[in-house]
C-alpha atoms as a PDB file:
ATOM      1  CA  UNK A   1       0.000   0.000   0.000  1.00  0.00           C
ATOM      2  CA  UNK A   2       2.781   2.270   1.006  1.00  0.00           C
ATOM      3  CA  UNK A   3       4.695   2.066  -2.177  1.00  0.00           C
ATOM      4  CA  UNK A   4       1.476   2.138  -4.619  1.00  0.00           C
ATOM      5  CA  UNK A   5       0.672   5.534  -2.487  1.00  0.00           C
ATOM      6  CA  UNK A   6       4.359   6.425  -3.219  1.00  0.00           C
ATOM      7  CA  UNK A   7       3.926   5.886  -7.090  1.00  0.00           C
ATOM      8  CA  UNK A   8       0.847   7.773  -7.230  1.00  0.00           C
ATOM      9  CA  UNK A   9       2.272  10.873  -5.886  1.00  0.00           C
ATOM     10  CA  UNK A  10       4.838  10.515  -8.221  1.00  0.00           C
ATOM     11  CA  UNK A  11       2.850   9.923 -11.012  1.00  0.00           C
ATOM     12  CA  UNK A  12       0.259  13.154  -9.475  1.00  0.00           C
ATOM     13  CA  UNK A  13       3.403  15.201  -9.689  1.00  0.00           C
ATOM     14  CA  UNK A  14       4.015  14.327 -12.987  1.00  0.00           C
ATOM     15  CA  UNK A  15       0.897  14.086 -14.958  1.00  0.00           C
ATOM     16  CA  UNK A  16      -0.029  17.106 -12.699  1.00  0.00           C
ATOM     17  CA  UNK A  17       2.792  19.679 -13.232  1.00  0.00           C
ATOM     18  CA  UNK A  18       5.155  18.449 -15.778  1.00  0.00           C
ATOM     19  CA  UNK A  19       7.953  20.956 -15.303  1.00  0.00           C
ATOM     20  CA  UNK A  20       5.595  23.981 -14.327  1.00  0.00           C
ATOM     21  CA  UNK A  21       6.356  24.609 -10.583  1.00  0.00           C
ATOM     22  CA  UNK A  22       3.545  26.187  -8.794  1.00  0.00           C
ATOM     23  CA  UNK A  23       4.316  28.267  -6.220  1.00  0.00           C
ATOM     24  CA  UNK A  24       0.704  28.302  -4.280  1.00  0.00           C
ATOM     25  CA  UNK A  25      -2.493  27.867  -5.906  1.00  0.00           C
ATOM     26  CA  UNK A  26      -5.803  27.360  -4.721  1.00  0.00           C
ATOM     27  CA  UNK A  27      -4.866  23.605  -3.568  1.00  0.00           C
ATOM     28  CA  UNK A  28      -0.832  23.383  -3.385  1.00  0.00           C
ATOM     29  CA  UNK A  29       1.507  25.788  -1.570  1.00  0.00           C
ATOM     30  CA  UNK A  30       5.327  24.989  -1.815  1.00  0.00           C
ATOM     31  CA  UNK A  31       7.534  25.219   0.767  1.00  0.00           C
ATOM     32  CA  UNK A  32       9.632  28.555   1.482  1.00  0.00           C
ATOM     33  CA  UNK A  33      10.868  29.261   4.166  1.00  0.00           C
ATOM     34  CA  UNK A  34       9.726  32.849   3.205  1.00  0.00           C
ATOM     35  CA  UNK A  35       5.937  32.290   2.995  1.00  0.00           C
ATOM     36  CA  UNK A  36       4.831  30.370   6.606  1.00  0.00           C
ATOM     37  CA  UNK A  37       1.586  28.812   6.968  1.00  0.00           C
ATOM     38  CA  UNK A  38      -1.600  30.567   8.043  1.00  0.00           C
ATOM     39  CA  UNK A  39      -5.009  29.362   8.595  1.00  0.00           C
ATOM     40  CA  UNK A  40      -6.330  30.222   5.465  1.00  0.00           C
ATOM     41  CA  UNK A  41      -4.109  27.890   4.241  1.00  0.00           C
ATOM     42  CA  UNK A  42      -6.225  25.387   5.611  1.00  0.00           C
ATOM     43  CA  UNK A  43      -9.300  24.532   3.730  1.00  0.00           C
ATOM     44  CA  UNK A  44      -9.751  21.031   4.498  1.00  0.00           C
ATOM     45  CA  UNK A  45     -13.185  19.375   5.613  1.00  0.00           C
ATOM     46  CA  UNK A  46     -12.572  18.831   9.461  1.00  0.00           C
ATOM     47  CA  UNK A  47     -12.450  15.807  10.438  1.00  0.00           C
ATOM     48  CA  UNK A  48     -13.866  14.058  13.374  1.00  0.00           C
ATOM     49  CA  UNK A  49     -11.338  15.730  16.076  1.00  0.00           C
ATOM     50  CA  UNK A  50      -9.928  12.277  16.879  1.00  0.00           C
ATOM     51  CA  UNK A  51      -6.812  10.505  15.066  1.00  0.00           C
ATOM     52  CA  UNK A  52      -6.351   7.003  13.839  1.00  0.00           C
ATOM     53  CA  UNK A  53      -5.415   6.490  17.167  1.00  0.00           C
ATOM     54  CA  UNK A  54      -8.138   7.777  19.057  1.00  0.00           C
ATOM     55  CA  UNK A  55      -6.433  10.856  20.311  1.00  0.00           C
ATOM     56  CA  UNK A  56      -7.972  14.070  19.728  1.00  0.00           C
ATOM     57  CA  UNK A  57      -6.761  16.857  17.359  1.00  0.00           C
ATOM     58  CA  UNK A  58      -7.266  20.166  16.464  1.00  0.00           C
ATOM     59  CA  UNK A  59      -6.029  20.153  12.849  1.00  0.00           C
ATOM     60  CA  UNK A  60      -4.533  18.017  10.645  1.00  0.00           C
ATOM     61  CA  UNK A  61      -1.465  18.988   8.096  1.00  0.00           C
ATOM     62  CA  UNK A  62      -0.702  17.198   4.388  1.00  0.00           C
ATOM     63  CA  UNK A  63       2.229  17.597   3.118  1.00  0.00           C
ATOM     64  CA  UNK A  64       4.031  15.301   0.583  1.00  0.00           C
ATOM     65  CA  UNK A  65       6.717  15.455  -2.216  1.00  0.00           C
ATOM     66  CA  UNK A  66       5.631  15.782  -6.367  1.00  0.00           C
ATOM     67  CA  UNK A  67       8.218  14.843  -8.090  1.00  0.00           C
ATOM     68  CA  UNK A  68       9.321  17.098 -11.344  1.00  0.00           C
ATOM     69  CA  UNK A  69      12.121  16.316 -13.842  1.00  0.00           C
ATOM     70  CA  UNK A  70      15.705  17.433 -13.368  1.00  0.00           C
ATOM     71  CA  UNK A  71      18.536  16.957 -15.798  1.00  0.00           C
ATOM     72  CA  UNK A  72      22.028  15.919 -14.051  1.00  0.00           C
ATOM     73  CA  UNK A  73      25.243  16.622 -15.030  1.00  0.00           C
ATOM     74  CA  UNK A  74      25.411  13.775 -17.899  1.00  0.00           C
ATOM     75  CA  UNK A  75      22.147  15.246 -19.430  1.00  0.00           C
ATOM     76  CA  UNK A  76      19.840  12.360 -17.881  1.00  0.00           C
ATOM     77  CA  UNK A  77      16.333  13.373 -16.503  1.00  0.00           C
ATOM     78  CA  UNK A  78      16.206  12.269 -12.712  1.00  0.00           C
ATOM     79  CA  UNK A  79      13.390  13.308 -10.504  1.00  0.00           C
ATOM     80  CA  UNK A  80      13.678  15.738  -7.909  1.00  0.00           C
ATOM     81  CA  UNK A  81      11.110  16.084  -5.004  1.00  0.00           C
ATOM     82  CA  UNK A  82       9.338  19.277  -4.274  1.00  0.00           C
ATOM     83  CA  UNK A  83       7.637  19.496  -0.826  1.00  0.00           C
ATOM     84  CA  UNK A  84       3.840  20.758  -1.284  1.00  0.00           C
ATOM     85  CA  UNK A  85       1.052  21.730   1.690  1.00  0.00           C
ATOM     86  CA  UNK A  86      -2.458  20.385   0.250  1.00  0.00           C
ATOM     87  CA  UNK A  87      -4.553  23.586   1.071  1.00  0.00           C
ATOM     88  CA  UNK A  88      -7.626  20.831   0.525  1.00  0.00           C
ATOM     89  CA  UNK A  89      -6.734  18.323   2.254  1.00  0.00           C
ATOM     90  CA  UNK A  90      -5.487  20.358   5.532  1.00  0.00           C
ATOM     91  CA  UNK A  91      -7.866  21.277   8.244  1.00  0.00           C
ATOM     92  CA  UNK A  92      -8.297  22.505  11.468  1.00  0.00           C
ATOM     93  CA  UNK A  93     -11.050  23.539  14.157  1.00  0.00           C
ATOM     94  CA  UNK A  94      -8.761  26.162  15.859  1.00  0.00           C
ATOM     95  CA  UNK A  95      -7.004  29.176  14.946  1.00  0.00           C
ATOM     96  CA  UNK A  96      -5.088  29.078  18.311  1.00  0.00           C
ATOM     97  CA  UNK A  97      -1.531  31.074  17.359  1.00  0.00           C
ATOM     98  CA  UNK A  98       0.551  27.622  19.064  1.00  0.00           C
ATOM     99  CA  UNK A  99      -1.094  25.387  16.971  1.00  0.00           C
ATOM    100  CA  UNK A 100      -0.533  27.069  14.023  1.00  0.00           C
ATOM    101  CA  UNK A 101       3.235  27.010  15.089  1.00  0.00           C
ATOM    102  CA  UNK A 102       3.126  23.100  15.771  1.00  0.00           C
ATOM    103  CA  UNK A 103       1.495  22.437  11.726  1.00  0.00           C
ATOM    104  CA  UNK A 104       3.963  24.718  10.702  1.00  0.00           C
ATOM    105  CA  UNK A 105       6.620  22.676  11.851  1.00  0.00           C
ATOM    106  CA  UNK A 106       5.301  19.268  10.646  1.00  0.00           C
ATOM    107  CA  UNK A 107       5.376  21.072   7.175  1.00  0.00           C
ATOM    108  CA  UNK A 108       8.982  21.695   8.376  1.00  0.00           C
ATOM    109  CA  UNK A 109      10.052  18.361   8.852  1.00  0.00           C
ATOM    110  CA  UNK A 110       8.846  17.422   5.664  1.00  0.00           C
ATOM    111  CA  UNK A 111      11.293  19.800   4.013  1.00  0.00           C
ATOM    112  CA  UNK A 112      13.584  18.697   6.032  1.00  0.00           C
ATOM    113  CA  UNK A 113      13.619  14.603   4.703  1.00  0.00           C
ATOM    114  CA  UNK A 114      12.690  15.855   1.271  1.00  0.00           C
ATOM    115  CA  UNK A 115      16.117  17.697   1.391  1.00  0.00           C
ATOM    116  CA  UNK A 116      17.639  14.470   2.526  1.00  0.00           C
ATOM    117  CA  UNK A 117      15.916  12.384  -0.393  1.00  0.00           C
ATOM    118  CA  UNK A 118      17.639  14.927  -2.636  1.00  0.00           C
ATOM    119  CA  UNK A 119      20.792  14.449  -1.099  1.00  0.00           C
ATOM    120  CA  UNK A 120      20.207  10.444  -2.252  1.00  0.00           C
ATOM    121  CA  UNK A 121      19.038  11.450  -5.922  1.00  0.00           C
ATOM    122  CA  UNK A 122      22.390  13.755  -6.181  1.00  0.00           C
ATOM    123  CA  UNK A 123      24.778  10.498  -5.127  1.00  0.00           C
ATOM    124  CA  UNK A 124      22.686   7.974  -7.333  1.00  0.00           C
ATOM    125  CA  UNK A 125      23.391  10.520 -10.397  1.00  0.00           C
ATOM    126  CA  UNK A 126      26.546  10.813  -9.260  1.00  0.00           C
ATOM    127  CA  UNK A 127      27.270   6.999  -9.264  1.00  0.00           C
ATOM    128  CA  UNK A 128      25.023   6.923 -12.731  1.00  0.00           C
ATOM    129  CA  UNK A 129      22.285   5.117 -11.262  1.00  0.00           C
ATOM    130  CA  UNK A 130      19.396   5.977 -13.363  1.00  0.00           C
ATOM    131  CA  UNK A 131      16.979   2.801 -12.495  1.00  0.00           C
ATOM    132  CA  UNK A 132      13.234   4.156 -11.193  1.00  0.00           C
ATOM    133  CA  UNK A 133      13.213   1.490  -8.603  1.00  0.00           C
ATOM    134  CA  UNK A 134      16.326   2.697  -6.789  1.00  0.00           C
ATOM    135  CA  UNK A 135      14.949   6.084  -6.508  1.00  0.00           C
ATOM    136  CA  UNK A 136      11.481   4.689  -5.509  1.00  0.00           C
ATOM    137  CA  UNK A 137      12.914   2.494  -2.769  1.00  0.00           C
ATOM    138  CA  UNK A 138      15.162   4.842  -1.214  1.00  0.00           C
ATOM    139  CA  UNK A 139      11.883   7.734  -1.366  1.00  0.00           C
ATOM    140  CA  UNK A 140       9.903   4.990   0.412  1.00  0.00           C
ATOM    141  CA  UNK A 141      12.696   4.579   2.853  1.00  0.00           C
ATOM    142  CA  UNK A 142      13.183   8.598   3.709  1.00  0.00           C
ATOM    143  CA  UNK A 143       9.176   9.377   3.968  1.00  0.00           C
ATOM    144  CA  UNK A 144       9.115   6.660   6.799  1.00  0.00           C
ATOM    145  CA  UNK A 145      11.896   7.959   8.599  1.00  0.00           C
ATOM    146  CA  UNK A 146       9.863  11.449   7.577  1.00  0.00           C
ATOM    147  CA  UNK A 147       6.457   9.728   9.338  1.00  0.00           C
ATOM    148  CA  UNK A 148       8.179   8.485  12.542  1.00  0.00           C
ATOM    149  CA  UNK A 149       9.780  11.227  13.493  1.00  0.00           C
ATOM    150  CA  UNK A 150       6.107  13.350  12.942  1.00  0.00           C
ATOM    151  CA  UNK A 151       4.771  10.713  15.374  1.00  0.00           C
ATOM    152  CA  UNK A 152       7.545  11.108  17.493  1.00  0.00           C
ATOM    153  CA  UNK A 153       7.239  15.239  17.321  1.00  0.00           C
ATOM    154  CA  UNK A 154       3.554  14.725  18.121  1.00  0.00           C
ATOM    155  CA  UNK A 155       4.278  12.564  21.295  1.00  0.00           C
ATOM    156  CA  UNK A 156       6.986  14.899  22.694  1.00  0.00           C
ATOM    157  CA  UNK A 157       5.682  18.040  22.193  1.00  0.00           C
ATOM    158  CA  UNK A 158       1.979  17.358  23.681  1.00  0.00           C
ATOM    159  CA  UNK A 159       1.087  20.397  24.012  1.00  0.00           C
ATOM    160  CA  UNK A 160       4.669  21.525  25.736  1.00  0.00           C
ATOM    161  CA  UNK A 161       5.513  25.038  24.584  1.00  0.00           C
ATOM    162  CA  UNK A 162       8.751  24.381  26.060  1.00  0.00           C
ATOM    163  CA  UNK A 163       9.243  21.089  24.028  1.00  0.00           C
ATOM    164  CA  UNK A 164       7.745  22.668  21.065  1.00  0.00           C
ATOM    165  CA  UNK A 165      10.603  25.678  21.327  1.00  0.00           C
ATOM    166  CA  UNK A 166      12.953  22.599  21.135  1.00  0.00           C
ATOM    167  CA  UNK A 167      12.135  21.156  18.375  1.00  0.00           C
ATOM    168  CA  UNK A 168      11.723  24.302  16.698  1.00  0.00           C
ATOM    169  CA  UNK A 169      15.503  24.897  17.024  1.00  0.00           C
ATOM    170  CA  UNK A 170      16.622  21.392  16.742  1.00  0.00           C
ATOM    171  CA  UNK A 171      14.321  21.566  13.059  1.00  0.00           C
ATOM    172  CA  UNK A 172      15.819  24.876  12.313  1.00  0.00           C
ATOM    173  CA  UNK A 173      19.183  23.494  13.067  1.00  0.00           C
ATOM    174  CA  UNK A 174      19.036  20.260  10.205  1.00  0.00           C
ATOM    175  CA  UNK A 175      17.782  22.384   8.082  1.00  0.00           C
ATOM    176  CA  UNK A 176      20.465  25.084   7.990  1.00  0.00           C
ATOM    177  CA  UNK A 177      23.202  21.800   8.057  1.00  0.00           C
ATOM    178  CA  UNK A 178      21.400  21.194   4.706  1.00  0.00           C
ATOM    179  CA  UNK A 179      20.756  24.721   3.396  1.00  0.00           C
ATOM    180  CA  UNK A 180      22.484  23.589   0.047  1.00  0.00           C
ATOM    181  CA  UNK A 181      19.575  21.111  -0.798  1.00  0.00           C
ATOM    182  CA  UNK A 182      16.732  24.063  -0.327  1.00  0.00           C
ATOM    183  CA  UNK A 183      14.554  24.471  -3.386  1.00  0.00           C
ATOM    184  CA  UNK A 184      14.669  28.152  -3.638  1.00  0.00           C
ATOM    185  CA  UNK A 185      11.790  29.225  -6.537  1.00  0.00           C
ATOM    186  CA  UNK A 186      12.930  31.605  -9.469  1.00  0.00           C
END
């Protein structure tokens, strides 16, 4: 299930977009670091306010990576991941200011293991490994270190502004370490 999930958004991103990179429309805002959430953003049908698990939330944030063509240094098209908030498929029942702070932060993480899946795509070009499995496997591999450490975010932080400040920096952090992998529209 995971992996046909996985080749649908990477067929969505291509069959949606080609090479056009949107920005933000009505449905899909990229990540920048200079454009933050806000709660317009969020135009989602709430939800129930309980999880899978049973817990109860407040909002709910989707984020994922559509994939666009690059060509590497040997003139082969490879894809390269671009990290996209679905404005439709986002919701929330509050418009508390900490809250909006936590989502933005999940939509932080994400750009922080799409910047690592890049890193992967760069040495697989580099070693002139071109096969669409490789690059599927090792996406599959980074978005569930990407959904384990959101589940481990949620835990933590429970509503902790002090833990939330943590992460905050510690995000902030890994992301400057990999400043060189931001996706930084024309």
């Amino acid at each position: 299930m995971k992996k046909a999930l996985f080749v649908i958004t990477f067929l969505i991103g291509f069959l949606s977009f080609g090479q056009e990179i949107v920005s933000e429309n009505d449905t899909l805002l990229l990540w920048t670091k200079l454009r933050p959430l806000n709660w317009k953003d969020f135009n989602g049908v709430s939800k129930i306010p309980k999880n899978k698990y049973g817990v109860h939330t407040a909002a709910e944030t989707a984020t994922g990576p559509v994939f666009i063509h690059r060509t590497d240094k040997n003139g082969n098209k490879v894809p390269y991941p671009l990290n996209y908030f679905y404005k439709t498929l986002s919701w929330s029942i509050s418009n508390d200011s900490l809250l909006l702070v936590h989502e933005q932060l999940h939509f932080d993480i994400k750009e922080l293991y799409i910047r690592k899946m890049r890193i992967g795509f760069e040495a697989f070009t580099d070693k002139n490994i071109y096969e669409s499995y490789v690059y599927n496997d090792f996406s599959e591999k980074i978005l569930e270190q990407c959904r384990q450490v959101q589940k481990d975010y949620d835990k933590q932080v429970s509503f902790s502004k002090a833990k939330q400040q943590e992460w905050r920096k510690y995000i902030d952090e890994e992301l400057d370490k990999l400043k060189k992998y931001e996706y930084i529209p024309e």
